[in-house]
PDB file of N, CA and C in Angstrom:
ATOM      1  N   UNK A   1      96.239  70.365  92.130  1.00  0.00           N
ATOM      2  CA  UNK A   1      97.116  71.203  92.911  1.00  0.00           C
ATOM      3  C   UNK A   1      98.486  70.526  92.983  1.00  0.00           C
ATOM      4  N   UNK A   2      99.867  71.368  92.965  1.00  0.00           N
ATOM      5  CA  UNK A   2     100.851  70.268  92.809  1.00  0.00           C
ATOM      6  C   UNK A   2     101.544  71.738  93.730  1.00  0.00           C
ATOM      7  N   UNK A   3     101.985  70.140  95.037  1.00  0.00           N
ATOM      8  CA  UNK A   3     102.347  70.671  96.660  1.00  0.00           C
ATOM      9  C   UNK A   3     103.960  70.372  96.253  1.00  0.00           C
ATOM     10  N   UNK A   4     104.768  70.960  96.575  1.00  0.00           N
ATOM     11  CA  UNK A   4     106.114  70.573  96.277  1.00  0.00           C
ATOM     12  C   UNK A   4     106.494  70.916  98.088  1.00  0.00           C
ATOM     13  N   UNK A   5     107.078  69.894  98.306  1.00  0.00           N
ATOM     14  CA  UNK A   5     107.773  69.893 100.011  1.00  0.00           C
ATOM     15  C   UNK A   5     109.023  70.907 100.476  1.00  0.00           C
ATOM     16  N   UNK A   6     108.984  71.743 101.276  1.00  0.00           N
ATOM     17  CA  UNK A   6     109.742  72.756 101.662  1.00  0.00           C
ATOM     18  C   UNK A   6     110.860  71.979 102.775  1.00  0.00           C
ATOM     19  N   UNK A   7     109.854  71.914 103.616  1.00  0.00           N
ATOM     20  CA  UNK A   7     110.614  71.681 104.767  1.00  0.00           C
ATOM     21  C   UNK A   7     110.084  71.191 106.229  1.00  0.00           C
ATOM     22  N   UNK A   8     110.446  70.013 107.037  1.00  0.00           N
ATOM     23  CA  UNK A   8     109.829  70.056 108.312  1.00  0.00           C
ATOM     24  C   UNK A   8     110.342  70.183 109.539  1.00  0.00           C
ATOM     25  N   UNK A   9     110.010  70.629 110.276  1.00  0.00           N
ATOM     26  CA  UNK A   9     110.776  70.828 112.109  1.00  0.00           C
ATOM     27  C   UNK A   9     112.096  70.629 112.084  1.00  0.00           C
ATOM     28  N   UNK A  10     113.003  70.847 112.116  1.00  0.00           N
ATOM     29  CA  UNK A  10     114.179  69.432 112.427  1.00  0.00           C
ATOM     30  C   UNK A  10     114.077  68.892 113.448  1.00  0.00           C
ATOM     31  N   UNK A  11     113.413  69.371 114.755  1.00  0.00           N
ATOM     32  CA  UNK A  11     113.581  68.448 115.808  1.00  0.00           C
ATOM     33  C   UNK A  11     111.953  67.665 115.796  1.00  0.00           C
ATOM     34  N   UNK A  12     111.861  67.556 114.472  1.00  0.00           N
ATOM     35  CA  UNK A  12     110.775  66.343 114.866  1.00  0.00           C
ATOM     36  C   UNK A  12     110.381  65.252 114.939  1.00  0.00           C
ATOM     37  N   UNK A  13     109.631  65.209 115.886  1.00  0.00           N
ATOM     38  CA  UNK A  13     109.396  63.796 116.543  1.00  0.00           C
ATOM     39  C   UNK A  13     108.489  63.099 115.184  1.00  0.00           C
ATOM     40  N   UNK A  14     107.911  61.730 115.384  1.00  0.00           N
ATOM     41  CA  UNK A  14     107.555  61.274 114.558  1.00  0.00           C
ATOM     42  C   UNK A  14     106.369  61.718 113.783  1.00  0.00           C
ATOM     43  N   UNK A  15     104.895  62.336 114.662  1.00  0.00           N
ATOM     44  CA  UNK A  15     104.111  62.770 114.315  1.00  0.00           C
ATOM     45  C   UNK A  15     103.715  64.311 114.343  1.00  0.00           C
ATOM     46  N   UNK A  16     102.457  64.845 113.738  1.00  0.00           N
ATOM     47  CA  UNK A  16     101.909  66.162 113.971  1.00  0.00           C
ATOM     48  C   UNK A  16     103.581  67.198 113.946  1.00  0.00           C
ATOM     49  N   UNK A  17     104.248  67.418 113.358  1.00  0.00           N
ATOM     50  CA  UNK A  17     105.237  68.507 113.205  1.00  0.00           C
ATOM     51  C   UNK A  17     105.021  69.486 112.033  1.00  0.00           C
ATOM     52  N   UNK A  18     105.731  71.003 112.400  1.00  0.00           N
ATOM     53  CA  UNK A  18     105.545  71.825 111.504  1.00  0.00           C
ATOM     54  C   UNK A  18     106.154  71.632 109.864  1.00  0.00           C
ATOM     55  N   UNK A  19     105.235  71.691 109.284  1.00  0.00           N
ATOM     56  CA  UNK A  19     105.307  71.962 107.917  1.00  0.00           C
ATOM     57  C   UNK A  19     105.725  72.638 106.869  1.00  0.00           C
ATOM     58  N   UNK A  20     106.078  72.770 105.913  1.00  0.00           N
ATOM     59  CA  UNK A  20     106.012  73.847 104.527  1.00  0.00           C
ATOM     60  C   UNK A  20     105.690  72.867 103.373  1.00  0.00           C
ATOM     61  N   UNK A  21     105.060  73.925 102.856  1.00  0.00           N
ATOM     62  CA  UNK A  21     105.293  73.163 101.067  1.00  0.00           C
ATOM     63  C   UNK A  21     104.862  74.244 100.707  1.00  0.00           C
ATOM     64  N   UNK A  22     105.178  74.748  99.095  1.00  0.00           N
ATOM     65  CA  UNK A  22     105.149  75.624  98.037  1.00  0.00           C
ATOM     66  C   UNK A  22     103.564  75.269  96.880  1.00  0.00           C
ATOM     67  N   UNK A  23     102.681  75.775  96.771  1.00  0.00           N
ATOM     68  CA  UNK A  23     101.851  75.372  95.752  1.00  0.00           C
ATOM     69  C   UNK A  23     102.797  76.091  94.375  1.00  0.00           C
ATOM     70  N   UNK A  24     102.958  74.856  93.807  1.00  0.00           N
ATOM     71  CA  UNK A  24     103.712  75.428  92.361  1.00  0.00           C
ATOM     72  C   UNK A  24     103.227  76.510  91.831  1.00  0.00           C
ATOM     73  N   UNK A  25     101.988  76.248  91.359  1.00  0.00           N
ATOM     74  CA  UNK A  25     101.159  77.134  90.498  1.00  0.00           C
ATOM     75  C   UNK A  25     100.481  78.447  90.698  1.00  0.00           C
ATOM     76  N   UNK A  26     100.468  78.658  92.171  1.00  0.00           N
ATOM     77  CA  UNK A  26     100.424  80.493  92.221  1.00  0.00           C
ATOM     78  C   UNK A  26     101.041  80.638  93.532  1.00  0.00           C
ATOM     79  N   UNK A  27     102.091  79.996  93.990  1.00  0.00           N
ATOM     80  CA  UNK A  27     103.166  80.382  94.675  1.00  0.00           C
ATOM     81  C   UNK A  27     103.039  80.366  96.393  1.00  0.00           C
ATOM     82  N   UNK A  28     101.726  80.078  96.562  1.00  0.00           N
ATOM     83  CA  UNK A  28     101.438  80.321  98.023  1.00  0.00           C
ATOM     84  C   UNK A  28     102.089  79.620  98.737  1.00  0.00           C
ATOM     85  N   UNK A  29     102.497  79.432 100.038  1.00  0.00           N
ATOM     86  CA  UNK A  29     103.052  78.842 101.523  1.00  0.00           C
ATOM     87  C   UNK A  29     101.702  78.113 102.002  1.00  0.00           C
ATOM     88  N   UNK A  30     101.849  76.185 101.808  1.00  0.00           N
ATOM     89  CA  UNK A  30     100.976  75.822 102.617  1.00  0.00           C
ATOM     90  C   UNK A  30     101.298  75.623 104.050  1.00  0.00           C
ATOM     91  N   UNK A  31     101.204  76.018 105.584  1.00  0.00           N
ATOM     92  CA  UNK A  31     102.149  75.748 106.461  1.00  0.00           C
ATOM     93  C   UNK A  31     100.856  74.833 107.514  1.00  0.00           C
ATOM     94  N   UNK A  32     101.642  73.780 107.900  1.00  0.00           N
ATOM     95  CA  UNK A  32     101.309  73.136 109.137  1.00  0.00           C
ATOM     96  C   UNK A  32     101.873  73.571 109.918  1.00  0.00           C
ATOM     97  N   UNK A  33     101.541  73.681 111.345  1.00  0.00           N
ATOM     98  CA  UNK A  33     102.050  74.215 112.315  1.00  0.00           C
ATOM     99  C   UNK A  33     101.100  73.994 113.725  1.00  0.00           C
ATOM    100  N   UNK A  34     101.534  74.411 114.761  1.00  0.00           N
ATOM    101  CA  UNK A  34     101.064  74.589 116.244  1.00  0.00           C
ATOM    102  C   UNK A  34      99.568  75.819 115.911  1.00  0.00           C
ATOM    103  N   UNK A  35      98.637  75.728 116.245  1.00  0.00           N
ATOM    104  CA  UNK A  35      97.514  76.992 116.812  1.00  0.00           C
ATOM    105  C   UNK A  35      98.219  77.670 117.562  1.00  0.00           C
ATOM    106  N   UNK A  36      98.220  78.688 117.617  1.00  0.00           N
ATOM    107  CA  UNK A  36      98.474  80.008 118.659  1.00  0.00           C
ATOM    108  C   UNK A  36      97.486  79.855 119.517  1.00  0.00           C
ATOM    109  N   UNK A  37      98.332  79.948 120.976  1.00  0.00           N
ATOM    110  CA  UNK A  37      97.345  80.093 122.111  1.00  0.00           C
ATOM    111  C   UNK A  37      96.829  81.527 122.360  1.00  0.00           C
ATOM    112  N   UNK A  38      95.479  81.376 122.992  1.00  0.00           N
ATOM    113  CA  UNK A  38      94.520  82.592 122.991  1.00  0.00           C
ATOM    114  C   UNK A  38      95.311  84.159 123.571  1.00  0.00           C
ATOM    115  N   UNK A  39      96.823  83.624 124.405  1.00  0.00           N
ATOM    116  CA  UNK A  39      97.719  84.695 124.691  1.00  0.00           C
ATOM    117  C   UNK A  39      98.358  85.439 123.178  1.00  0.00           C
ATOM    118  N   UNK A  40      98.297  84.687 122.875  1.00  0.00           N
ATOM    119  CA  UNK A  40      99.469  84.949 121.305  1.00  0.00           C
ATOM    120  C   UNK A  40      98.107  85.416 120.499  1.00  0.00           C
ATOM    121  N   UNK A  41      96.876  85.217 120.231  1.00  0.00           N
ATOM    122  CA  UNK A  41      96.367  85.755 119.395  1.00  0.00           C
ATOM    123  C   UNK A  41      95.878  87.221 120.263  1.00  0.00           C
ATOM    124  N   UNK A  42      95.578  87.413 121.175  1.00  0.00           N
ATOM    125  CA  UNK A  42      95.163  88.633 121.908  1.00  0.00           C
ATOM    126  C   UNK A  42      96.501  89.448 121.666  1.00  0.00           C
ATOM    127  N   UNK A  43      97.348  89.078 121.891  1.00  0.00           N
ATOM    128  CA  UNK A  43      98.835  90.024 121.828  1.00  0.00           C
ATOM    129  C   UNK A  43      98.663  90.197 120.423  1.00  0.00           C
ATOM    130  N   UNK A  44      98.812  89.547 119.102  1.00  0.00           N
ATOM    131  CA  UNK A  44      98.208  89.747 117.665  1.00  0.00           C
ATOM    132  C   UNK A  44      97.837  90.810 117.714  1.00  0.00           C
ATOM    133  N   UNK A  45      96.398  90.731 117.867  1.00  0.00           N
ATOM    134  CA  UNK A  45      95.305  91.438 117.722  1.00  0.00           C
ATOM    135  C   UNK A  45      95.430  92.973 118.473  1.00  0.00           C
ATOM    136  N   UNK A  46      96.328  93.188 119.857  1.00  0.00           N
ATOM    137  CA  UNK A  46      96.559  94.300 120.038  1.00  0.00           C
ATOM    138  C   UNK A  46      97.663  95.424 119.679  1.00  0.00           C
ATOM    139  N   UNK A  47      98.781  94.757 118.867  1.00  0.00           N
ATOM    140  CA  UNK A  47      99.513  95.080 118.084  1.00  0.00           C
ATOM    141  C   UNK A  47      99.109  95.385 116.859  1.00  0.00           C
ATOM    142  N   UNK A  48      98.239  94.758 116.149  1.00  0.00           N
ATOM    143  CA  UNK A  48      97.634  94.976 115.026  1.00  0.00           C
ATOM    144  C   UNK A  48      98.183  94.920 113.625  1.00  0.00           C
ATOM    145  N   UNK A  49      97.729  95.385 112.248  1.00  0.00           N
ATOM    146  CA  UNK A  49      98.378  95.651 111.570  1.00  0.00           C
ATOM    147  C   UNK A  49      98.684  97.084 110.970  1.00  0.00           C
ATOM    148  N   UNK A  50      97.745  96.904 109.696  1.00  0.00           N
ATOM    149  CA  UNK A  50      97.473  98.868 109.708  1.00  0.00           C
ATOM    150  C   UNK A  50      96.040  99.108 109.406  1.00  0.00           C
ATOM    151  N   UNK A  51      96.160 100.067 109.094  1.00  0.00           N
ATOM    152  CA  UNK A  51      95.207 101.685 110.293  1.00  0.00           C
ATOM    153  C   UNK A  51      93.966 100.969 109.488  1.00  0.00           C
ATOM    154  N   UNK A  52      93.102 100.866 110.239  1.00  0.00           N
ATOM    155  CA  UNK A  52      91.677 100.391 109.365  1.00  0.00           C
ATOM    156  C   UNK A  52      91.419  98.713 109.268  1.00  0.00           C
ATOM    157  N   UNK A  53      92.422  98.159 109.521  1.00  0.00           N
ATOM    158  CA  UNK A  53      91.751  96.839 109.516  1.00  0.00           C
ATOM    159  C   UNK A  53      91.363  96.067 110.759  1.00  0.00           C
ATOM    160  N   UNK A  54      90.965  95.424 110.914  1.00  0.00           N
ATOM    161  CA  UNK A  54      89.959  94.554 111.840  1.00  0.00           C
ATOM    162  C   UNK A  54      91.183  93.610 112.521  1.00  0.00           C
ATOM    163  N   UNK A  55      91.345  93.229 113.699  1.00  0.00           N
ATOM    164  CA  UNK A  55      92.196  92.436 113.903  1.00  0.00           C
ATOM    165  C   UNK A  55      91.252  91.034 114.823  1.00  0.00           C
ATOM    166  N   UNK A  56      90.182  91.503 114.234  1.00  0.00           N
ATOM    167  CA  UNK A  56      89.524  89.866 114.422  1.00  0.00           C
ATOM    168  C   UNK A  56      90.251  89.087 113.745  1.00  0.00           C
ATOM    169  N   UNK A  57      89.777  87.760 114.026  1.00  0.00           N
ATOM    170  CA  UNK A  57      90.632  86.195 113.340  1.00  0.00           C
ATOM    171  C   UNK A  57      89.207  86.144 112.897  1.00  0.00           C
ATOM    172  N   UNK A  58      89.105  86.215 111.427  1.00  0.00           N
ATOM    173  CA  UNK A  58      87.962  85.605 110.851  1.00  0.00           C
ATOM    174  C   UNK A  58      87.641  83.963 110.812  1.00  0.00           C
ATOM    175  N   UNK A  59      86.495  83.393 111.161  1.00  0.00           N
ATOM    176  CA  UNK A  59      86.002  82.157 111.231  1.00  0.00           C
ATOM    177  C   UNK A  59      87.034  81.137 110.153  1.00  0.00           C
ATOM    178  N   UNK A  60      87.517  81.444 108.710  1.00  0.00           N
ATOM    179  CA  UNK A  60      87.885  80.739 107.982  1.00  0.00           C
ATOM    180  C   UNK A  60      89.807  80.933 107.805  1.00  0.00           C
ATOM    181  N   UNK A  61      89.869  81.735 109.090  1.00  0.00           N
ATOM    182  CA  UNK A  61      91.379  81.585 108.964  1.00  0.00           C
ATOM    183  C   UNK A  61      91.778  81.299 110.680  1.00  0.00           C
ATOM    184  N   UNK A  62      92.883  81.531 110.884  1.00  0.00           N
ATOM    185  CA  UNK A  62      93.387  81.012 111.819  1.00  0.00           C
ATOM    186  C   UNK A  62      94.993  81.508 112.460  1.00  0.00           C
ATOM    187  N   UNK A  63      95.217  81.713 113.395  1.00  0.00           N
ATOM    188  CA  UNK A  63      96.814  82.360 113.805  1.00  0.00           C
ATOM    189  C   UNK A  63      97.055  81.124 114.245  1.00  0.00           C
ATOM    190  N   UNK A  64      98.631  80.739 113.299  1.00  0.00           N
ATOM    191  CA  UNK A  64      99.515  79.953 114.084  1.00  0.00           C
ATOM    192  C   UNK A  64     101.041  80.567 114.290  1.00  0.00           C
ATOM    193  N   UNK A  65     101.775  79.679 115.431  1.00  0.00           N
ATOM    194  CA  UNK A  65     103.120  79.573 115.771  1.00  0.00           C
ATOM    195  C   UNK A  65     104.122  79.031 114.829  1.00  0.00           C
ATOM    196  N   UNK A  66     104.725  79.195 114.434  1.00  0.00           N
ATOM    197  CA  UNK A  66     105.373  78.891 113.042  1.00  0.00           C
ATOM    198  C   UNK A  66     107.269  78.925 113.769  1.00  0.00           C
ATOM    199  N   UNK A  67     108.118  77.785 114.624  1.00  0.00           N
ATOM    200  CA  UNK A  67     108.897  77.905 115.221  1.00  0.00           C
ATOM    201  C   UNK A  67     109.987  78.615 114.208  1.00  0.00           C
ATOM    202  N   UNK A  68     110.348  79.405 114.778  1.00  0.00           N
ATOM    203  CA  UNK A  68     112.320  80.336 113.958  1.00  0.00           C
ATOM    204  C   UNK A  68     112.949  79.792 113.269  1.00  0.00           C
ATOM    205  N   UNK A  69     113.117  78.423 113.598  1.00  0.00           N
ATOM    206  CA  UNK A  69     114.227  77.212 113.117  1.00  0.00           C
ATOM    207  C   UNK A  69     113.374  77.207 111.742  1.00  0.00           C
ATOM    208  N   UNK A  70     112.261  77.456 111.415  1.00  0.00           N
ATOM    209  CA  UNK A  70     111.412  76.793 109.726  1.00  0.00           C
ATOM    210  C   UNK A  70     111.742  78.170 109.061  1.00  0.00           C
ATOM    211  N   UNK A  71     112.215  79.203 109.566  1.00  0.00           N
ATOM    212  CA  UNK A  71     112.116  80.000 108.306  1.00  0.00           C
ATOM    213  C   UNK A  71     113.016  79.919 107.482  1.00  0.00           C
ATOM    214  N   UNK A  72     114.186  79.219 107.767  1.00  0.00           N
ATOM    215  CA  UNK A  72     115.082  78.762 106.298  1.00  0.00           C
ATOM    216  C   UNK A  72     114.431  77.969 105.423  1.00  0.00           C
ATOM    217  N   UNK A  73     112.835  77.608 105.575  1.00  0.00           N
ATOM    218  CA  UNK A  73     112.345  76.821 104.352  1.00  0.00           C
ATOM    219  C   UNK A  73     111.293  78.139 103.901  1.00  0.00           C
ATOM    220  N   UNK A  74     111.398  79.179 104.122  1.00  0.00           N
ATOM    221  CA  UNK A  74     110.620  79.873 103.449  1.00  0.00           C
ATOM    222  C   UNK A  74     111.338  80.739 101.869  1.00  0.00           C
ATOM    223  N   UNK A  75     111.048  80.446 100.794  1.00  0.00           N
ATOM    224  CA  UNK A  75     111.918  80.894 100.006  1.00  0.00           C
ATOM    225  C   UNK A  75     111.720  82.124 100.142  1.00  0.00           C
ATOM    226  N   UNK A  76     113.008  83.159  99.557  1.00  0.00           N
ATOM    227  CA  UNK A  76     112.860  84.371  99.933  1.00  0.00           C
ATOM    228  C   UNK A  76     114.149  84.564  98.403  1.00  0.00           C
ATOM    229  N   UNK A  77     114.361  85.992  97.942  1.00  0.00           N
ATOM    230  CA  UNK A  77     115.281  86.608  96.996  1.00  0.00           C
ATOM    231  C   UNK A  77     116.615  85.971  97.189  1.00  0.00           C
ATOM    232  N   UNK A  78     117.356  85.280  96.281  1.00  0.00           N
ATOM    233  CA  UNK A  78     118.343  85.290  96.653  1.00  0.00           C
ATOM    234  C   UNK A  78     119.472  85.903  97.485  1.00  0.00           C
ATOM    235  N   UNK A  79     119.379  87.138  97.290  1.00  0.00           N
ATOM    236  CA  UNK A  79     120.032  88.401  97.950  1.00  0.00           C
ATOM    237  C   UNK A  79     119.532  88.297  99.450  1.00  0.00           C
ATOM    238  N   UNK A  80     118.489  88.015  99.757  1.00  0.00           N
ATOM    239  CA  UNK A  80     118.234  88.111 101.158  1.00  0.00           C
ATOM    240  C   UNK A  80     118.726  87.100 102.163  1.00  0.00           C
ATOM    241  N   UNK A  81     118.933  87.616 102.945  1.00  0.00           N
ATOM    242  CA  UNK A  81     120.050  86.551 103.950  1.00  0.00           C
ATOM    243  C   UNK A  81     119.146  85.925 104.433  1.00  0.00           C
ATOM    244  N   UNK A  82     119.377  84.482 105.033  1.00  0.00           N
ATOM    245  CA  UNK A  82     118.388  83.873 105.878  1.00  0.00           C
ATOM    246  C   UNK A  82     118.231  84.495 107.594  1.00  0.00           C
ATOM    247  N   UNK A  83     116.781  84.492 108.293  1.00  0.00           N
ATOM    248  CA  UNK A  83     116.921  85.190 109.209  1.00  0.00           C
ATOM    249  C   UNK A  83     118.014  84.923 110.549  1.00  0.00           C
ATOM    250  N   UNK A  84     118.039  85.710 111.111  1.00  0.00           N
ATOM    251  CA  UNK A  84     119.114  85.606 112.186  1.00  0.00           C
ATOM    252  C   UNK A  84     118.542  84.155 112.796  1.00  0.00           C
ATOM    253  N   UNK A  85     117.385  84.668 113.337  1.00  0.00           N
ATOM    254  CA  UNK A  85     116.963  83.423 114.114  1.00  0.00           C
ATOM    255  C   UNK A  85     116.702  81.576 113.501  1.00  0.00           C
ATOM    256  N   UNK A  86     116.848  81.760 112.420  1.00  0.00           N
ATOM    257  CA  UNK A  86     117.104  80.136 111.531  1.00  0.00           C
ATOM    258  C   UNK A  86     118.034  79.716 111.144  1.00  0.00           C
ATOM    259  N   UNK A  87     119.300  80.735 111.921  1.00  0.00           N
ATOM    260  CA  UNK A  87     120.269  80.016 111.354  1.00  0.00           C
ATOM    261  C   UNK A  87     121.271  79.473 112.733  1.00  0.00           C
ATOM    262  N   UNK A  88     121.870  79.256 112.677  1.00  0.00           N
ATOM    263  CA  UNK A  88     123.238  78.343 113.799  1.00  0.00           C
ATOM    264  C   UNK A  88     123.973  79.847 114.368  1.00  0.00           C
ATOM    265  N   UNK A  89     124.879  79.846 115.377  1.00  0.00           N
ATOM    266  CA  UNK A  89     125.446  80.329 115.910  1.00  0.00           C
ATOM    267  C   UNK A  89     126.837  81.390 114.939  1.00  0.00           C
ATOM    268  N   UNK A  90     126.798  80.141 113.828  1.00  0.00           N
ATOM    269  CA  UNK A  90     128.248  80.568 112.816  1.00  0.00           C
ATOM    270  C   UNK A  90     127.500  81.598 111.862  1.00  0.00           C
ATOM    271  N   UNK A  91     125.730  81.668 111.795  1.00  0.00           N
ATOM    272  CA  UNK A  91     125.373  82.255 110.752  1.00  0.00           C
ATOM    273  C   UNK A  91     125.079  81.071 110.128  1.00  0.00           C
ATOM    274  N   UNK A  92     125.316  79.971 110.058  1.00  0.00           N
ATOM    275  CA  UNK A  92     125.045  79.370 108.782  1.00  0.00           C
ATOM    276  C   UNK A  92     123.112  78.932 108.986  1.00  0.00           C
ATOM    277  N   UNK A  93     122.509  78.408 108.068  1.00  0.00           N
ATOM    278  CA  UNK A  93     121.392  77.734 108.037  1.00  0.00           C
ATOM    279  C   UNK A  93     121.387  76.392 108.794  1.00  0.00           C
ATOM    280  N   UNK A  94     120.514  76.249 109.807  1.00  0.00           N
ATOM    281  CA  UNK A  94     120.315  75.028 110.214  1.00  0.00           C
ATOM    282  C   UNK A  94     120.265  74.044 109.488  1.00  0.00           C
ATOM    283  N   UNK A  95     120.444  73.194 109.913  1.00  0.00           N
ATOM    284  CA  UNK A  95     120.618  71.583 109.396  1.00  0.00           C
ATOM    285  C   UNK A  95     119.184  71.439 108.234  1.00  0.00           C
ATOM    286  N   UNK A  96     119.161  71.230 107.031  1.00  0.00           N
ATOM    287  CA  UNK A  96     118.151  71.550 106.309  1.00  0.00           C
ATOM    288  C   UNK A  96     117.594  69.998 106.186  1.00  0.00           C
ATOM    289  N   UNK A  97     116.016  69.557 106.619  1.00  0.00           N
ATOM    290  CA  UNK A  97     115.794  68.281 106.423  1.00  0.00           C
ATOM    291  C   UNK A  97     115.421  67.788 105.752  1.00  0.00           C
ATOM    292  N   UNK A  98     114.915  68.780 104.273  1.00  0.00           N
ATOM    293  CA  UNK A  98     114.438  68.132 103.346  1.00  0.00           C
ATOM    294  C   UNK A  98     114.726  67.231 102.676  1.00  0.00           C
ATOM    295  N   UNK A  99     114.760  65.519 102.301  1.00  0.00           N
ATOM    296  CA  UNK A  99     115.155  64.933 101.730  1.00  0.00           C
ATOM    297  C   UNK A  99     114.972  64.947 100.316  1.00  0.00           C
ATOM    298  N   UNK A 100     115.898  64.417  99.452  1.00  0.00           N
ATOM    299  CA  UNK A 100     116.241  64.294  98.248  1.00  0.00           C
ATOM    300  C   UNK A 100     115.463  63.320  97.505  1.00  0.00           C
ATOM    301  N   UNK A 101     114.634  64.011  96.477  1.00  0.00           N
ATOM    302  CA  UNK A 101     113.187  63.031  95.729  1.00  0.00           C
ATOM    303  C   UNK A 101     112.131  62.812  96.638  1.00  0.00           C
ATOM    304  N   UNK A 102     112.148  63.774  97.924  1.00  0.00           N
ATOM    305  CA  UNK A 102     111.125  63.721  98.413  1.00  0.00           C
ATOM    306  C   UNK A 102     109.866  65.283  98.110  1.00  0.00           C
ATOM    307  N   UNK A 103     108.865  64.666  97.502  1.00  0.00           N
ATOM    308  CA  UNK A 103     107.868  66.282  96.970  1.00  0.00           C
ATOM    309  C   UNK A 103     106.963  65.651  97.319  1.00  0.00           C
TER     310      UNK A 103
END
């Protein structure tokens, strides 16, 4: 499996902080992150998605909190702007922490 490093917290402390990395080879989002508390998955689950599916949390997956500030490490189309909420006040992208030769 070859994990290539996205991005972590910026305000993080030394240990346990949110995550990204890219699996090269079929593109998926590996994300570390916070568990969703049992408020946040009940609110989930009553919002739902669409018509027919189950909004159980199946045994082998899991809802997490994924803070605003990380979605500038989610790649997205060039064309697409980064979201309102990941970026600074000017619009621009938060302070990006990925270091250089770090994968």
């Amino acid at each position: 499996m070859a994990l290539r490093f996205l991005g972590i917290w910026p305000n993080t402390p030394d240990d346990g902080s949110p995550t990204i990395w890219l699996e090269e080879t079929t593109g998926d989002l590996i994300i570390q992150s916070w568990k969703a508390d049992e408020e946040t998955v009940r609110a989930a689950q009553e919002i739902g998605s669409v018509p027919g599916h189950s909004t159980d949390v199946p045994d082998h997956e899991t809802v997490i909190r994924l803070p605003a500030n990380m979605l500038q490490f989610i790649p997205r189309p060039a064309h697409e702007p980064v979201p309102r909420s990941a970026s600074g006040t000017d619009g621009a992208p938060l302070a990006n922490t990925i270091s250089e030769g770090r994968e």
